[in-house]
C-alpha atoms as a PDB file:
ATOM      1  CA  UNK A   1      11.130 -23.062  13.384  1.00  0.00           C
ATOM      2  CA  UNK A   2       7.670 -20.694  12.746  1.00  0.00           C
ATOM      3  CA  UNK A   3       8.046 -19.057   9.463  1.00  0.00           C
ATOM      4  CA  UNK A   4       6.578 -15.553  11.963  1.00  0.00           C
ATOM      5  CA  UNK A   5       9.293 -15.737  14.264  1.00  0.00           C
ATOM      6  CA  UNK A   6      12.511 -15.728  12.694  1.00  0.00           C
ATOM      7  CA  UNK A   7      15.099 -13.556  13.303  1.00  0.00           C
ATOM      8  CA  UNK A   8      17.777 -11.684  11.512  1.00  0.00           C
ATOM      9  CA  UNK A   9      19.925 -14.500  12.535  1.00  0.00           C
ATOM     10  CA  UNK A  10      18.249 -17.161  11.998  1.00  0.00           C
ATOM     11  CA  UNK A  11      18.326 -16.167   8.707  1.00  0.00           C
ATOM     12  CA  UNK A  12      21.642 -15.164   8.946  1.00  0.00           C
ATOM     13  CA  UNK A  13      22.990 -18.927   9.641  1.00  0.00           C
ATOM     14  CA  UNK A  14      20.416 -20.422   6.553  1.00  0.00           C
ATOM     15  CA  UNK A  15      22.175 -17.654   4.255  1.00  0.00           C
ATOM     16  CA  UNK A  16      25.500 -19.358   5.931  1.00  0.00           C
ATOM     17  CA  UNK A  17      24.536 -22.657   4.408  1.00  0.00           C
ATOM     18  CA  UNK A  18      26.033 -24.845   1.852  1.00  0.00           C
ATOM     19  CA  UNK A  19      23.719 -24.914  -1.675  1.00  0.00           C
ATOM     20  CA  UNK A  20      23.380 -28.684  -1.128  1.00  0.00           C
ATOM     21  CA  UNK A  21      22.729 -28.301   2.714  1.00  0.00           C
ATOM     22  CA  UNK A  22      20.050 -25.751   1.968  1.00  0.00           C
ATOM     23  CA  UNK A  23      18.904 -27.637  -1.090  1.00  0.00           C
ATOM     24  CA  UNK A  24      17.488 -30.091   1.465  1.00  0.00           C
ATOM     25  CA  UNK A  25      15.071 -28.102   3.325  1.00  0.00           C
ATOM     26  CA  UNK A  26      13.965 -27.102  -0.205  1.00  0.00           C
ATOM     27  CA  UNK A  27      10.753 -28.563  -2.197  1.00  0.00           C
ATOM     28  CA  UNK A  28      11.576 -28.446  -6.111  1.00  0.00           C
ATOM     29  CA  UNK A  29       8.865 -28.465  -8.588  1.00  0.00           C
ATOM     30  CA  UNK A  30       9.703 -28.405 -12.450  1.00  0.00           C
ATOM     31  CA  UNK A  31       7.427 -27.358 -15.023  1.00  0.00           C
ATOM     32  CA  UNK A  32       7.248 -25.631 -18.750  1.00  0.00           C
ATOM     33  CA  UNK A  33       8.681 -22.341 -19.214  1.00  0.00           C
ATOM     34  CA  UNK A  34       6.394 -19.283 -20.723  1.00  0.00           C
ATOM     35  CA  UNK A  35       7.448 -16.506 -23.068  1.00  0.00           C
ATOM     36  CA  UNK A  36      10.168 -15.847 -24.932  1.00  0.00           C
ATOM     37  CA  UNK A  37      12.212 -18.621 -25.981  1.00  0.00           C
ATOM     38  CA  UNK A  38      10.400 -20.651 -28.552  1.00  0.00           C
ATOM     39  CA  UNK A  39      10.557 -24.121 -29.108  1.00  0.00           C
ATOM     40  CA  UNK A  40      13.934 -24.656 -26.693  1.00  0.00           C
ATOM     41  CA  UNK A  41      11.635 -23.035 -24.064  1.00  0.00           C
ATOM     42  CA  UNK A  42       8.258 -24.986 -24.953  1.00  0.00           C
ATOM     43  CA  UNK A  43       9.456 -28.898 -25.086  1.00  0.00           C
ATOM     44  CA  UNK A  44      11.092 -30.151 -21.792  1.00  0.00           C
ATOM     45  CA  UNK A  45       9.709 -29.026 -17.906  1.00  0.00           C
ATOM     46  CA  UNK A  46      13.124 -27.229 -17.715  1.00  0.00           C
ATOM     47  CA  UNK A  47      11.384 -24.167 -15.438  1.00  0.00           C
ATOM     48  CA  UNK A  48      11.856 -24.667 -11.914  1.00  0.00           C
ATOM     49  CA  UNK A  49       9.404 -23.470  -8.740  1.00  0.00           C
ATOM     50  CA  UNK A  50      11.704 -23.908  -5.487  1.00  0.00           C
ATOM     51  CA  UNK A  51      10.172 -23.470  -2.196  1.00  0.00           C
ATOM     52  CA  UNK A  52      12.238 -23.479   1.444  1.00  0.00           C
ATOM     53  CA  UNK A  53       9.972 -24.550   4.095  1.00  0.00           C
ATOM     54  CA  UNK A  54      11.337 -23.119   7.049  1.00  0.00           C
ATOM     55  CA  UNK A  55      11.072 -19.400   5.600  1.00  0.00           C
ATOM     56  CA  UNK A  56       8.195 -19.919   3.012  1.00  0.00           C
ATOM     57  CA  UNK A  57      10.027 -18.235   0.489  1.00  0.00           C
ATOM     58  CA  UNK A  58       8.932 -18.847  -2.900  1.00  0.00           C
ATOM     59  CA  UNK A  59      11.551 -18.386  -6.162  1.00  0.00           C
ATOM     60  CA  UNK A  60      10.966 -19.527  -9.505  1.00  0.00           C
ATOM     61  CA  UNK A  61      14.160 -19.612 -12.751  1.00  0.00           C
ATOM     62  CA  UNK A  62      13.512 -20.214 -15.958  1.00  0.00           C
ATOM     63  CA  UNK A  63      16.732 -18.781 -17.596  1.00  0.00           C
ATOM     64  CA  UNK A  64      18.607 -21.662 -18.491  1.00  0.00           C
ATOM     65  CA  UNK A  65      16.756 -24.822 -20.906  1.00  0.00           C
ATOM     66  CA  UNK A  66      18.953 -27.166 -18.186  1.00  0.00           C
ATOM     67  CA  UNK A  67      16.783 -28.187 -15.356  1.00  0.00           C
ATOM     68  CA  UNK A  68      20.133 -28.935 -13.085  1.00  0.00           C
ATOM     69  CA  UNK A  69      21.010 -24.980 -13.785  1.00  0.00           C
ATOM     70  CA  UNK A  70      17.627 -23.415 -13.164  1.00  0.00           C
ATOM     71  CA  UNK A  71      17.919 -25.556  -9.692  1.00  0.00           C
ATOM     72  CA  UNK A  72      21.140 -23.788  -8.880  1.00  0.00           C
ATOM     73  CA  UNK A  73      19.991 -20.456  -9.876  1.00  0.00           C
ATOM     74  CA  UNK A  74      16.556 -20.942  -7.655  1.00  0.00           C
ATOM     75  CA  UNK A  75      19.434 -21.806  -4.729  1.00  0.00           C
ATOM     76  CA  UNK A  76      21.303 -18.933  -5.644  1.00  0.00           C
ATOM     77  CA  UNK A  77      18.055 -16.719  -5.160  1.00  0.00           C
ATOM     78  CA  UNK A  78      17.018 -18.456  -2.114  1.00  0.00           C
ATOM     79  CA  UNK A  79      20.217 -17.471  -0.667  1.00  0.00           C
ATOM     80  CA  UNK A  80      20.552 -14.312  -1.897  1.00  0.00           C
ATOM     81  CA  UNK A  81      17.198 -13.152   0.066  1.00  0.00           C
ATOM     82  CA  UNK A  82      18.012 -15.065   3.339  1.00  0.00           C
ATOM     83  CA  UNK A  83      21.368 -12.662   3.042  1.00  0.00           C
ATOM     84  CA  UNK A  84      19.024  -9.649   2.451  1.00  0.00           C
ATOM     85  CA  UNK A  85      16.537 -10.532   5.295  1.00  0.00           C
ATOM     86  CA  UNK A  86      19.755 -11.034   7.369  1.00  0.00           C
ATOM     87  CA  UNK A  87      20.795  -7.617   7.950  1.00  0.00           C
ATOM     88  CA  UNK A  88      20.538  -6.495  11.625  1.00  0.00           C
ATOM     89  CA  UNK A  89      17.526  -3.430  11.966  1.00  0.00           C
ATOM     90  CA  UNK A  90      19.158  -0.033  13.250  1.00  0.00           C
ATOM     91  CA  UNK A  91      19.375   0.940  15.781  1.00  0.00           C
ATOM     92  CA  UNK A  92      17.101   4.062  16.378  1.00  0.00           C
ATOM     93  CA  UNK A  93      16.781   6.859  18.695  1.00  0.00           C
ATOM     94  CA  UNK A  94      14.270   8.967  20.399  1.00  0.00           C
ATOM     95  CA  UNK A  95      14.869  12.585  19.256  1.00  0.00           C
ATOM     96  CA  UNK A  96      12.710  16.146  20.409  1.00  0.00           C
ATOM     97  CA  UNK A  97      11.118  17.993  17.597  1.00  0.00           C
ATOM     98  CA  UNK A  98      12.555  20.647  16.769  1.00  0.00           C
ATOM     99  CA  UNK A  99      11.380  24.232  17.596  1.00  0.00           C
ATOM    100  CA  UNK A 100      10.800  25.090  14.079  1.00  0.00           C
ATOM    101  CA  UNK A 101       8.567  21.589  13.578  1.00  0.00           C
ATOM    102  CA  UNK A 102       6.820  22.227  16.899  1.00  0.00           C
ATOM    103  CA  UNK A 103       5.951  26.041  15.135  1.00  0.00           C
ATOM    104  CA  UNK A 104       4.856  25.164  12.123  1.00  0.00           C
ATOM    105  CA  UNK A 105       2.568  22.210  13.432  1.00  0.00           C
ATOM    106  CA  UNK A 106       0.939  24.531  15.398  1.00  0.00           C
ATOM    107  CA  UNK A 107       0.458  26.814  12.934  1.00  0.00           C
ATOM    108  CA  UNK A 108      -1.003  24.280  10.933  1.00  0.00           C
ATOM    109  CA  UNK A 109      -3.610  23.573  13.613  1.00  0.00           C
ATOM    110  CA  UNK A 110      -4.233  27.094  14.014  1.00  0.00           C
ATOM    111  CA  UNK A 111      -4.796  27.296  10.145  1.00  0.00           C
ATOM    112  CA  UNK A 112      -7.380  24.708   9.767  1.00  0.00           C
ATOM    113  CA  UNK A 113      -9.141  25.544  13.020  1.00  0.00           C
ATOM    114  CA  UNK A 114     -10.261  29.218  11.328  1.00  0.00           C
ATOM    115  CA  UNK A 115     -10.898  26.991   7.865  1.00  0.00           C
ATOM    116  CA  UNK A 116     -14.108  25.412  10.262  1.00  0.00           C
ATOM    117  CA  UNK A 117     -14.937  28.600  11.779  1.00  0.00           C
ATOM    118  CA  UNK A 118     -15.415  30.519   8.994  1.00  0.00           C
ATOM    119  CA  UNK A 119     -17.930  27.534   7.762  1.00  0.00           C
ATOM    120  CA  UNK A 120     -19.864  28.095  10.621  1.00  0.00           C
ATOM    121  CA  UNK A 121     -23.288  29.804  10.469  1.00  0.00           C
ATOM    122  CA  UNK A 122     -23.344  33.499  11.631  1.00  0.00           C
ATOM    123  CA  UNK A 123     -26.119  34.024  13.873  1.00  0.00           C
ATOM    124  CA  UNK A 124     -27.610  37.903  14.160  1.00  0.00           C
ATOM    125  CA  UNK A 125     -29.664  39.276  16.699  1.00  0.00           C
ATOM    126  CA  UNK A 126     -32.791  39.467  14.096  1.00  0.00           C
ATOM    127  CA  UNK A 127     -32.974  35.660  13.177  1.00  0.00           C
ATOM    128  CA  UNK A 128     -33.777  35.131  16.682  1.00  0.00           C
END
């Protein structure tokens, strides 16, 4: 599918997936981790960068020093924001303004039309 035309459910049935199922349309990338940690942090590519291809969605864990457990929580987020995009839209409908909005628009208008009338130049019958 075209990462610009999904839908809520096509979405939807990737959130449905199995990890390992959805693990395959997945490109994993390991690295080092930055920040906080120390040395646990600083000596093995234990960081993970996880990609799914169909969506283009981009998630990167660097939690765990295990390599196999930042995979699963990458998964984890992958799947957690398929579920999120997977929510149906409302449903909306067309409502009249009210009376009171129609007023005070109006009023508005009125308002800022005197605001540029008042800048205008006042012309007397002796400047001509």
């Amino acid at each position: 599918m075209d990462k610009g035309f999904l839908t809520y459910r096509d979405y939807a049935r990737m959130a449905s997936m199995p990890l390992d199922e959805l693990e395959q349309g997945c490109v994993a990338e390991a690295f080092h981790a930055h920040g906080p940690g120390g040395q646990g942090v600083n000596t093995a590519d234990s960081a993970v960068r996880m990609l799914h291809v169909e969506t283009g969605i981009v998630v990167v864990s660097r939690e765990s020093r295990s390599q196999y457990r930042n995979r699963r929580l990458c998964l984890q987020k992958i799947r957690d924001e398929l579920q999120r995009r997977s929510v149906p839209p409302s449903v909306r409908h067309a409502t009249k303004p009210t009376k009171a909005s129609q007023h005070r628009r109006l009023e508005g208008k009125h308002i800022r039309s005197q605001i540029k009338v008042s800048r205008r130049i006042v012309r007397t019958d002796e400047d001509d």
